[in-house]
C-alpha atoms as a PDB file:
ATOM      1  CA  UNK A   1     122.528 -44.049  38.801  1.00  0.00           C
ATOM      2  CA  UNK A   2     123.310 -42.716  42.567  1.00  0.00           C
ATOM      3  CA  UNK A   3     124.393 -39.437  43.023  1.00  0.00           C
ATOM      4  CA  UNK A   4     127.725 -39.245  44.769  1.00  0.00           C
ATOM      5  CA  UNK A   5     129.452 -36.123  45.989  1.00  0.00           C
ATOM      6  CA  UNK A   6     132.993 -35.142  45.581  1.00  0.00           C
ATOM      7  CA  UNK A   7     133.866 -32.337  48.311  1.00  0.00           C
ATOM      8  CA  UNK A   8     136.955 -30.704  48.699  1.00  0.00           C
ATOM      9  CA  UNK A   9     138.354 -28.570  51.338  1.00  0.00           C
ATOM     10  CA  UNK A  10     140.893 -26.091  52.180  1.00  0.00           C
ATOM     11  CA  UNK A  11     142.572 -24.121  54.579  1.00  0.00           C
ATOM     12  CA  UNK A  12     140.228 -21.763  55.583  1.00  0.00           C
ATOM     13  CA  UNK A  13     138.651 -25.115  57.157  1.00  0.00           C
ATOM     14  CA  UNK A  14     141.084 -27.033  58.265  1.00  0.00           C
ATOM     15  CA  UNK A  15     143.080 -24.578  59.733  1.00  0.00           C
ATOM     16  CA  UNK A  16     140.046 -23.583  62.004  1.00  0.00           C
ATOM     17  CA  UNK A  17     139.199 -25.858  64.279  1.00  0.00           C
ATOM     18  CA  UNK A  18     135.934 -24.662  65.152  1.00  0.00           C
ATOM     19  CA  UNK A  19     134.848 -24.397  61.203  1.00  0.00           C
ATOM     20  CA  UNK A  20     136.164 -27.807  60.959  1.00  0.00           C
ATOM     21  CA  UNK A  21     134.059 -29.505  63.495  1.00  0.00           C
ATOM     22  CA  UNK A  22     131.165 -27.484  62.393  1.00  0.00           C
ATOM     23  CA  UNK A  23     131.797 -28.208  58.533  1.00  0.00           C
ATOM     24  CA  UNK A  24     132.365 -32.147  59.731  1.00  0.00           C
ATOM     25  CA  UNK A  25     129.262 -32.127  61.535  1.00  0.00           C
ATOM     26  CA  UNK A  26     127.223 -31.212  58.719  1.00  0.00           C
ATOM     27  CA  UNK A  27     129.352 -32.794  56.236  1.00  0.00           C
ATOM     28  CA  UNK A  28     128.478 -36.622  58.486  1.00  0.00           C
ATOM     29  CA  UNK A  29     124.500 -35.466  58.084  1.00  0.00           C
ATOM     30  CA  UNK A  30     124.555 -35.656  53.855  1.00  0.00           C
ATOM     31  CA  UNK A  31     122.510 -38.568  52.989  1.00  0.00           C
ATOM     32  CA  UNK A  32     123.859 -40.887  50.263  1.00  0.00           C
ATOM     33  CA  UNK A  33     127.642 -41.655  48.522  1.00  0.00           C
ATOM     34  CA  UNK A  34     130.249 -38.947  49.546  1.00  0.00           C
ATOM     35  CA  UNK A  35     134.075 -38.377  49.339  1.00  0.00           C
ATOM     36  CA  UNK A  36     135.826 -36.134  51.021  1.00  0.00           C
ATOM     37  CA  UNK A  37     139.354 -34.761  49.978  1.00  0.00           C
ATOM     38  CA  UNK A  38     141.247 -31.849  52.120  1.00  0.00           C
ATOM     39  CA  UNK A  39     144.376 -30.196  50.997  1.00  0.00           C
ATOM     40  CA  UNK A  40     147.180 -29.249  53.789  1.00  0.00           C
ATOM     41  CA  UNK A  41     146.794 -25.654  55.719  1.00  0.00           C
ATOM     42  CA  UNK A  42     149.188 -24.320  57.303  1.00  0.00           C
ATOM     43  CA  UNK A  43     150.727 -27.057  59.794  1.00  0.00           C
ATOM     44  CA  UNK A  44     153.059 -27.852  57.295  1.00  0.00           C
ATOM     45  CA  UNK A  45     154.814 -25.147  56.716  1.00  0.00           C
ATOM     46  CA  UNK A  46     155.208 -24.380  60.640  1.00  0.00           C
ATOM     47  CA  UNK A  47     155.921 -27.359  61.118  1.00  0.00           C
ATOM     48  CA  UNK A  48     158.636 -27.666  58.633  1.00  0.00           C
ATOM     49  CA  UNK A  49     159.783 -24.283  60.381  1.00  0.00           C
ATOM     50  CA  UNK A  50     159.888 -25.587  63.659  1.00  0.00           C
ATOM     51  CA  UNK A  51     162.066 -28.593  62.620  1.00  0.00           C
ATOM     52  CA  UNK A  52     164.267 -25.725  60.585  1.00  0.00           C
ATOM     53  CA  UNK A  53     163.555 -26.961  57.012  1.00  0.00           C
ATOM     54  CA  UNK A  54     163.315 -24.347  54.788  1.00  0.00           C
ATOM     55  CA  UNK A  55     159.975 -23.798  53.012  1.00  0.00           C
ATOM     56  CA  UNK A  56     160.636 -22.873  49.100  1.00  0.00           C
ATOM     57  CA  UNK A  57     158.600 -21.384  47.121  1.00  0.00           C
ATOM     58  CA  UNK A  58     157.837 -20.499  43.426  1.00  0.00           C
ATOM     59  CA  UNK A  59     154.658 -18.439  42.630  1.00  0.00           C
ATOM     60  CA  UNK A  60     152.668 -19.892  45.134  1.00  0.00           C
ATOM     61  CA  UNK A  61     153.706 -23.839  44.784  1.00  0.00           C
ATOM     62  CA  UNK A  62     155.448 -25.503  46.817  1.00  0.00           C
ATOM     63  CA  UNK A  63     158.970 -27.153  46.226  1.00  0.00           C
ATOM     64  CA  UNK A  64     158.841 -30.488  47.618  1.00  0.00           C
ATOM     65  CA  UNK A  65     162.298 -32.065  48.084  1.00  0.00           C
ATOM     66  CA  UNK A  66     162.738 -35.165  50.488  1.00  0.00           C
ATOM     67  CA  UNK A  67     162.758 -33.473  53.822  1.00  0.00           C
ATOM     68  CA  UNK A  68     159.722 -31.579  53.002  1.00  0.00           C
ATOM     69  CA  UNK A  69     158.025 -34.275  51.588  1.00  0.00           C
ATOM     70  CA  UNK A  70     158.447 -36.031  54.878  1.00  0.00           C
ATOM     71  CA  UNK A  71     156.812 -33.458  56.968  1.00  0.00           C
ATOM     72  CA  UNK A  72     153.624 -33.177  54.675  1.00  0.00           C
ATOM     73  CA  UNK A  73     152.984 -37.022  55.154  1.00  0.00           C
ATOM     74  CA  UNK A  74     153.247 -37.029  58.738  1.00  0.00           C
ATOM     75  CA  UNK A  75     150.723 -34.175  58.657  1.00  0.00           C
ATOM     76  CA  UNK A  76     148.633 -34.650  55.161  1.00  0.00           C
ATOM     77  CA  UNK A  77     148.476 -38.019  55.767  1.00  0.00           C
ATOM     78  CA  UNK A  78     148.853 -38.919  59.388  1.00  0.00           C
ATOM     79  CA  UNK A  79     147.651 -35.796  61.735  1.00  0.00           C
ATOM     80  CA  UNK A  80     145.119 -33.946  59.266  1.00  0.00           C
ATOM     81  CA  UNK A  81     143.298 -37.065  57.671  1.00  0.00           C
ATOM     82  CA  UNK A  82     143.242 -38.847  60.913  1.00  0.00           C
ATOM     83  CA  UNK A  83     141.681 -35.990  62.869  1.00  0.00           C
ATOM     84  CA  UNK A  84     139.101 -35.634  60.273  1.00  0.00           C
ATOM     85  CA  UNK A  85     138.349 -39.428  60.126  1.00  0.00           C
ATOM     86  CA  UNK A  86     137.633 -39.461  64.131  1.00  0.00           C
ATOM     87  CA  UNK A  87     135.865 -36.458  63.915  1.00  0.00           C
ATOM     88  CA  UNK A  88     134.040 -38.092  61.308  1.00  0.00           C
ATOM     89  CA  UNK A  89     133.628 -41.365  63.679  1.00  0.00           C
ATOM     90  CA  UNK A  90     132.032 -39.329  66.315  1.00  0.00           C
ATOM     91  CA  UNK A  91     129.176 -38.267  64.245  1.00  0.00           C
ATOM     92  CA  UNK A  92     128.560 -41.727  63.287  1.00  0.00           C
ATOM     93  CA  UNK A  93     129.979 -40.968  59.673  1.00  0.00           C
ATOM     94  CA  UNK A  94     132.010 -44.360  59.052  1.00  0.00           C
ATOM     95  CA  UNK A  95     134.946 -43.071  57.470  1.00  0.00           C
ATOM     96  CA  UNK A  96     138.599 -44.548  56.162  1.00  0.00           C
ATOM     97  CA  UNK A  97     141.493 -42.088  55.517  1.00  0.00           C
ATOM     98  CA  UNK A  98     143.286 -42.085  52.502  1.00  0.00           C
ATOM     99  CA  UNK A  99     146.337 -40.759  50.167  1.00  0.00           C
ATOM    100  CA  UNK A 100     146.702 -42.186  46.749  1.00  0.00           C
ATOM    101  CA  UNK A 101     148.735 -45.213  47.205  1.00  0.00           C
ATOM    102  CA  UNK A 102     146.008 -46.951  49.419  1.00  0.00           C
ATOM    103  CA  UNK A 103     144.270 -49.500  47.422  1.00  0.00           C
ATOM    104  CA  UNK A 104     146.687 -47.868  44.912  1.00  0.00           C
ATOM    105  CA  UNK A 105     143.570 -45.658  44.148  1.00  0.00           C
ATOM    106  CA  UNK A 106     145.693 -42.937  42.544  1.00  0.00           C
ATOM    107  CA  UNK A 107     148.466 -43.381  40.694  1.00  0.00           C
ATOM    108  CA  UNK A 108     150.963 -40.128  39.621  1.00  0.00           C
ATOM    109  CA  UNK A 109     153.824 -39.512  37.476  1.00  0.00           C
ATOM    110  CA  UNK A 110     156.582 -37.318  39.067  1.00  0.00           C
ATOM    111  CA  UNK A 111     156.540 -33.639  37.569  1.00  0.00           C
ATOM    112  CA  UNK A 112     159.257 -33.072  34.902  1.00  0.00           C
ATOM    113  CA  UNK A 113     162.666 -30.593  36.728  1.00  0.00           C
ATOM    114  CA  UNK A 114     161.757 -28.481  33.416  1.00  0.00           C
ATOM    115  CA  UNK A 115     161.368 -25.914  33.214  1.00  0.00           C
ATOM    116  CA  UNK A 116     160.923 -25.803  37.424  1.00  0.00           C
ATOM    117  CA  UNK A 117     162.326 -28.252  39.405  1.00  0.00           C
ATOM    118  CA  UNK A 118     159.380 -28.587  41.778  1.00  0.00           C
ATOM    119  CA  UNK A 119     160.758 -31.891  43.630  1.00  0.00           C
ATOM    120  CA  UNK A 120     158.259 -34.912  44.533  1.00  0.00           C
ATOM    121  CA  UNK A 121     155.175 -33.584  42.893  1.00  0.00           C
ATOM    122  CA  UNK A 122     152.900 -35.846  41.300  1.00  0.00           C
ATOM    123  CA  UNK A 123     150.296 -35.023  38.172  1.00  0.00           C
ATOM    124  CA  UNK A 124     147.624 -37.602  38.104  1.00  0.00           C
ATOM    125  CA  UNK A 125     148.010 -40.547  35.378  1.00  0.00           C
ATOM    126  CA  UNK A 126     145.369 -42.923  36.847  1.00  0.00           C
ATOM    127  CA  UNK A 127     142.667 -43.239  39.414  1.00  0.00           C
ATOM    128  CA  UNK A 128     141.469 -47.117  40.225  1.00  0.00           C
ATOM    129  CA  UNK A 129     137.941 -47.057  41.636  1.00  0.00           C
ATOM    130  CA  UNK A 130     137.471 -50.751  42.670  1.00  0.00           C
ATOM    131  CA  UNK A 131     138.652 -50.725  46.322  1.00  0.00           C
ATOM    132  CA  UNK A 132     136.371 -47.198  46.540  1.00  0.00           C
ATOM    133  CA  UNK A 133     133.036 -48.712  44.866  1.00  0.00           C
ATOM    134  CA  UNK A 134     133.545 -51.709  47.677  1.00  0.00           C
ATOM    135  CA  UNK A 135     133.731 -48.795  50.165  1.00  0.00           C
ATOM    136  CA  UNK A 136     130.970 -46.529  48.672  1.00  0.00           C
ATOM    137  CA  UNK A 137     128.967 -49.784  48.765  1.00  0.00           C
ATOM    138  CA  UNK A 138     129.019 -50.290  52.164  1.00  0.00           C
ATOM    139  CA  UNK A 139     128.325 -47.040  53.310  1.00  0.00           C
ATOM    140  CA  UNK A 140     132.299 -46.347  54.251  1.00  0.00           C
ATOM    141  CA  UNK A 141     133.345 -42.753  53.178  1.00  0.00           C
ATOM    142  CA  UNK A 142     136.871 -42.123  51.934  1.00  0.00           C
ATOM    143  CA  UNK A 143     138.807 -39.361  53.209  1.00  0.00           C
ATOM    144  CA  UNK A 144     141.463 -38.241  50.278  1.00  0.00           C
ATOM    145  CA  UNK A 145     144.890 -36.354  51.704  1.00  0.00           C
ATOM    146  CA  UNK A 146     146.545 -34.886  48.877  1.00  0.00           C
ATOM    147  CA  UNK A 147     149.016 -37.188  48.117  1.00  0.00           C
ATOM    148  CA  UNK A 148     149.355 -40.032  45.770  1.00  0.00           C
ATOM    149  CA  UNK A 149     152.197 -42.397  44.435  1.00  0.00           C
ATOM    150  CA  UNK A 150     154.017 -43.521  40.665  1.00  0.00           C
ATOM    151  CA  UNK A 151     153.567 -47.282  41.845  1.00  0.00           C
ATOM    152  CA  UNK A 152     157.126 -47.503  42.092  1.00  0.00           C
ATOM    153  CA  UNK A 153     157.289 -46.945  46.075  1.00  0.00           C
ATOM    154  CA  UNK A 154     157.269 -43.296  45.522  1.00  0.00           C
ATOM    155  CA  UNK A 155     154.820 -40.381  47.294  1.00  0.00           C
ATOM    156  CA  UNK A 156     154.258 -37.823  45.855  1.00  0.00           C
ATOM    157  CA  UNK A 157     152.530 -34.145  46.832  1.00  0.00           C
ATOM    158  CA  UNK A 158     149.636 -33.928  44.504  1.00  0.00           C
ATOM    159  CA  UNK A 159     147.296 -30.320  44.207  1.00  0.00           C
ATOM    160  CA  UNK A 160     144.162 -31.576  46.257  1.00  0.00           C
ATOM    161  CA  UNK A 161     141.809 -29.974  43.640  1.00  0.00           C
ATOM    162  CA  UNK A 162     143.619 -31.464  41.070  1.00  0.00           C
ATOM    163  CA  UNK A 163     142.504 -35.023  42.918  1.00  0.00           C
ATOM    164  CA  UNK A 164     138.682 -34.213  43.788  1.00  0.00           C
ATOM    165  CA  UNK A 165     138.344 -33.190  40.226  1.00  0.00           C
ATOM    166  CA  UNK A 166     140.367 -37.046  38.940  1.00  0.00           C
ATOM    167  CA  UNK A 167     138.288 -38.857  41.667  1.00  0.00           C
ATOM    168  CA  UNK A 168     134.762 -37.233  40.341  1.00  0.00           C
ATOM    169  CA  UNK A 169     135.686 -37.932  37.094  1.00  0.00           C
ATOM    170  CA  UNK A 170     137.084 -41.643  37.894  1.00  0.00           C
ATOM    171  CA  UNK A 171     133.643 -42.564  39.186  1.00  0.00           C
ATOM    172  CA  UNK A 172     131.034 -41.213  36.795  1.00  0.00           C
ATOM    173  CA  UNK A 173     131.085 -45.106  35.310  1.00  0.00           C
ATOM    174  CA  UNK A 174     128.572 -46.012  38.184  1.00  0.00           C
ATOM    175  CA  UNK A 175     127.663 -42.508  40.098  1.00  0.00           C
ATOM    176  CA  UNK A 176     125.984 -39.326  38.818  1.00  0.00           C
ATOM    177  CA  UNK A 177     129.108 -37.524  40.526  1.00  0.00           C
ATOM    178  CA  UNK A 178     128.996 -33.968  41.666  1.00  0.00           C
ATOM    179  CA  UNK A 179     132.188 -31.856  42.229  1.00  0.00           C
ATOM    180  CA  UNK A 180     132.363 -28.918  44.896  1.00  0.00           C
ATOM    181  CA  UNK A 181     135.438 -26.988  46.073  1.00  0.00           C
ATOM    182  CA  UNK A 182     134.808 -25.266  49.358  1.00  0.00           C
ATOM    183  CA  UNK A 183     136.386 -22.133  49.620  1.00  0.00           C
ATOM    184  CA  UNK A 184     136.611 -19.023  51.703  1.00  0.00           C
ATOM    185  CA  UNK A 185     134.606 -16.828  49.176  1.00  0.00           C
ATOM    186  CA  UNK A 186     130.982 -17.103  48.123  1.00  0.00           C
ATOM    187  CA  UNK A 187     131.937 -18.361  44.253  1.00  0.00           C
ATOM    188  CA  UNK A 188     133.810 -16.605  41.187  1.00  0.00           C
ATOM    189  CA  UNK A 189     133.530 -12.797  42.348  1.00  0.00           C
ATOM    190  CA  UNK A 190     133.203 -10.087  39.584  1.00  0.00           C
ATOM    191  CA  UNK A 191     134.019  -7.782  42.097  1.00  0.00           C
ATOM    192  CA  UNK A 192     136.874  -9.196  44.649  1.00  0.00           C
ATOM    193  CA  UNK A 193     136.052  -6.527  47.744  1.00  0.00           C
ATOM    194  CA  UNK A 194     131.916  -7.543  47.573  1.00  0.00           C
ATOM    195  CA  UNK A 195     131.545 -11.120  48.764  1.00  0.00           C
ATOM    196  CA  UNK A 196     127.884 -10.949  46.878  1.00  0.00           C
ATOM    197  CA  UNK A 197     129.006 -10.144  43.419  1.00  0.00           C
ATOM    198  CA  UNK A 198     129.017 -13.440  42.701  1.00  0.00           C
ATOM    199  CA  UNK A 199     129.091 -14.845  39.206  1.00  0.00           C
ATOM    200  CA  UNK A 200     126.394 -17.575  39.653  1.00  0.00           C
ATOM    201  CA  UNK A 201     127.188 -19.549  36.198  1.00  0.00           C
ATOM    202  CA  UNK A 202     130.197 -19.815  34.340  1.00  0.00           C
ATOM    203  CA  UNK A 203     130.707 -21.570  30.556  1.00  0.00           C
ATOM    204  CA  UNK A 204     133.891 -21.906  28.490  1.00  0.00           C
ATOM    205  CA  UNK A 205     132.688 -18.840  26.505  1.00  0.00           C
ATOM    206  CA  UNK A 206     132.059 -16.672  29.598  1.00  0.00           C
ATOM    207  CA  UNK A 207     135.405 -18.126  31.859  1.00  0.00           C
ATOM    208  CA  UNK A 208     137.558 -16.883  28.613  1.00  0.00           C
ATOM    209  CA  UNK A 209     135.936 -13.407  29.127  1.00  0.00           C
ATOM    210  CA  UNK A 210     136.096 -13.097  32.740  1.00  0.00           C
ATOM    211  CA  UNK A 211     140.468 -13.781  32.337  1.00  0.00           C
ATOM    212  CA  UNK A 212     140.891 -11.462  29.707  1.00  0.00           C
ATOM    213  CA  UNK A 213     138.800  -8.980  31.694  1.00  0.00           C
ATOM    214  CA  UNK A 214     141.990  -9.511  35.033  1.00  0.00           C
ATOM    215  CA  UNK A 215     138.095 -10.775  36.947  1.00  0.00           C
ATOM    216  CA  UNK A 216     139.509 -14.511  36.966  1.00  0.00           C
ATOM    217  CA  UNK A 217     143.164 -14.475  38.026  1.00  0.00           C
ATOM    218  CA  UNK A 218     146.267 -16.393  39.668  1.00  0.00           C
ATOM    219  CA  UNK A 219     144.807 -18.580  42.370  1.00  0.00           C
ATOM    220  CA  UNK A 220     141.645 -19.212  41.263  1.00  0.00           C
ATOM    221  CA  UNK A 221     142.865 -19.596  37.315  1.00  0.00           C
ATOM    222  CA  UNK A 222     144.136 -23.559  38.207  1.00  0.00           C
ATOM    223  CA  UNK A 223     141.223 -23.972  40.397  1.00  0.00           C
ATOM    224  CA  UNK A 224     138.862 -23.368  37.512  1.00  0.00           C
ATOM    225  CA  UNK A 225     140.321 -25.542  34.979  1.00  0.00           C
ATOM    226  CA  UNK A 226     140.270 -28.139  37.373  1.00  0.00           C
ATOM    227  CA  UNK A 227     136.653 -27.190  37.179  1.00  0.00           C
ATOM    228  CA  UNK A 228     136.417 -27.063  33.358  1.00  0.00           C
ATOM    229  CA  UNK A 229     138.406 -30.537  33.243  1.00  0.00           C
ATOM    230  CA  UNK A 230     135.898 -32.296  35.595  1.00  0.00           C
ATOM    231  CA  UNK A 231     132.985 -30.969  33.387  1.00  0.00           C
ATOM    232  CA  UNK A 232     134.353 -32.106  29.841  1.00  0.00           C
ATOM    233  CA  UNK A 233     135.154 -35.560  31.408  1.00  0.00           C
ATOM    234  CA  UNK A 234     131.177 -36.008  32.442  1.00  0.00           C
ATOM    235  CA  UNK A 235     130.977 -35.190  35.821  1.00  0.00           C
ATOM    236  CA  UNK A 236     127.327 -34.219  36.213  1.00  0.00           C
ATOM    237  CA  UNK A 237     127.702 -30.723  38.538  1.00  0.00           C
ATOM    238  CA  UNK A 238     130.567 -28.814  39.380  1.00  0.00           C
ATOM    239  CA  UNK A 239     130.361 -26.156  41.662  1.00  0.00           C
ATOM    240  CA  UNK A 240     132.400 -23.270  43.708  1.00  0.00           C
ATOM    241  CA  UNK A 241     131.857 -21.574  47.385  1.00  0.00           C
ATOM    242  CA  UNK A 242     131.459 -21.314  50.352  1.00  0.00           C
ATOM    243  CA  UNK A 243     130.313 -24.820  52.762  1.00  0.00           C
ATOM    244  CA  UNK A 244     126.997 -23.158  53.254  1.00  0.00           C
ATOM    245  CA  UNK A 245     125.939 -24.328  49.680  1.00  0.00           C
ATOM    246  CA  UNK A 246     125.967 -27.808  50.387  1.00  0.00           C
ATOM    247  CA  UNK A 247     124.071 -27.023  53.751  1.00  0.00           C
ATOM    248  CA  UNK A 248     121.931 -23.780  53.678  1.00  0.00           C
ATOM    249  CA  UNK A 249     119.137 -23.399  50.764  1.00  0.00           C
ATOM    250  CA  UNK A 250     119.757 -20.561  48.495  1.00  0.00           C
ATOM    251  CA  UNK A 251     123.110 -19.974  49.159  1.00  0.00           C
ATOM    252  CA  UNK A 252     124.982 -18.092  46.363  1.00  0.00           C
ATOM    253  CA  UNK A 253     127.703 -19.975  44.778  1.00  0.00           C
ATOM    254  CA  UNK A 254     129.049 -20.605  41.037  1.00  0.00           C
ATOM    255  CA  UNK A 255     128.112 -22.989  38.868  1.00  0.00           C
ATOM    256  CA  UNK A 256     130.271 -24.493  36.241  1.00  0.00           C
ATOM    257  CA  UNK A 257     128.712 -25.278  33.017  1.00  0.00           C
ATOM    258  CA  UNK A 258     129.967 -26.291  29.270  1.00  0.00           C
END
């Protein structure tokens, strides 16, 4: 089977313009089957405060009611995923933007109120690969904003690493599929002030160490069992860092292994 890459990427990217072109250069140059997903930066939020709706927050997550979810498909969907898919276009990378509820590719149920009421927020039910194969096929790559639907004429706001990790795992059936989350750090760091202490491989026995030893905290916990889910579920690599590891030989990054 083909090997296909799943690549997702974050603020530190997209709120840069100049690390986005670069990272979207090099990102058109990878030969063979790739997907691209991108979560939201910053332009929502200032956006939301330049239209004065107030931005909630609970540890980190956002509360999504109906004005908010408003301004994070105009710029999720419409200015973010669009800019990337021209960008895309000018280095000859074909590319078609997507959120979930094109080609209905993922479908979401909306969070339960309990024991947060976090608004329209989706967790992942289903992901339908047919209208995707047709695209991987024909050399098209998909560009994944990090929103999907319940099939009911909702949207929802869905975790973007939550999504790479669903997609990877939706199209093992005909793709050796590879998972990496592009971050601002080199990997998992043992030490969070040195940028080289990176821990190169991580298994289920070492990832329980590293969180009851406070190395593997907040942030990075969800991240990682995004990670851990992808692996169980037979995607082929998983892996955490920096852009230069898809790029640059001998990079360090982390691995994720069973």
């Amino acid at each position: 089977m083909e090997t296909l890459k799943i690549i997702k990427i974050g603020g530190n990217i997209i709120d840069d313009s100049q690390a986005l072109a670069s990272f979207l250069s090099q990102f058109a140059k990878l030969e063979g089957p790739k997907v691209l997903v991108h979560g939201g930066g910053k332009l929502a939020t200032q956006l939301a405060k330049q239209m004065n709706i107030p931005v909630e927050m609970n540890k980190g997550r956002r509360i999504t009611n109906a004005d908010t979810l408003d301004i994070i498909t105009m710029v999720y969907a419409g200015k973010i995923n669009k800019n990337i898919v021209a960008q895309l276009q000018s280095h000859s990378c074909n590319a078609i933007g997507f959120s979930g509820a094109d080609g209905n590719t993922i479908v979401s149920d909306k969070r339960s109120t309990q024991p947060i009421d976090y608004g329209f927020v989706g967790d992942v039910k289903q992901v339908n690969t047919n209208t995707l194969e047709l695209l991987l096929n024909s050399n098209i790559t998909p560009v994944f904003c990090a929103i999907t639907h319940d099939e009911n004429g909702q949207l929802l706001n869905t975790n973007a690493d939550t999504i790479a990790s669903e997609l990877a795992i939706g199209l093992t059936s005909n793709h050796n599929t590879e998972l990496y989350y592009c971050f601002e750090k080199n990997g998992v760091l043992k030490d969070i002030t040195n940028d080289n202490s990176v821990v190169e491989t991580i298994n289920i026995k070492t990832y329980k160490s590293l969180i009851d030893n406070r190395i593997i905290a907040d942030g990075m916990l969800p991240k990682l069992n995004n990670c851990f889910h992808a692996i169980k579920n037979n995607v082929n690599k998983v892996c955490i860092g920096k852009p230069e590891m898809l790029f640059t030989p001998n990079t360090l990054y982390t691995t994720i292994q069973k």
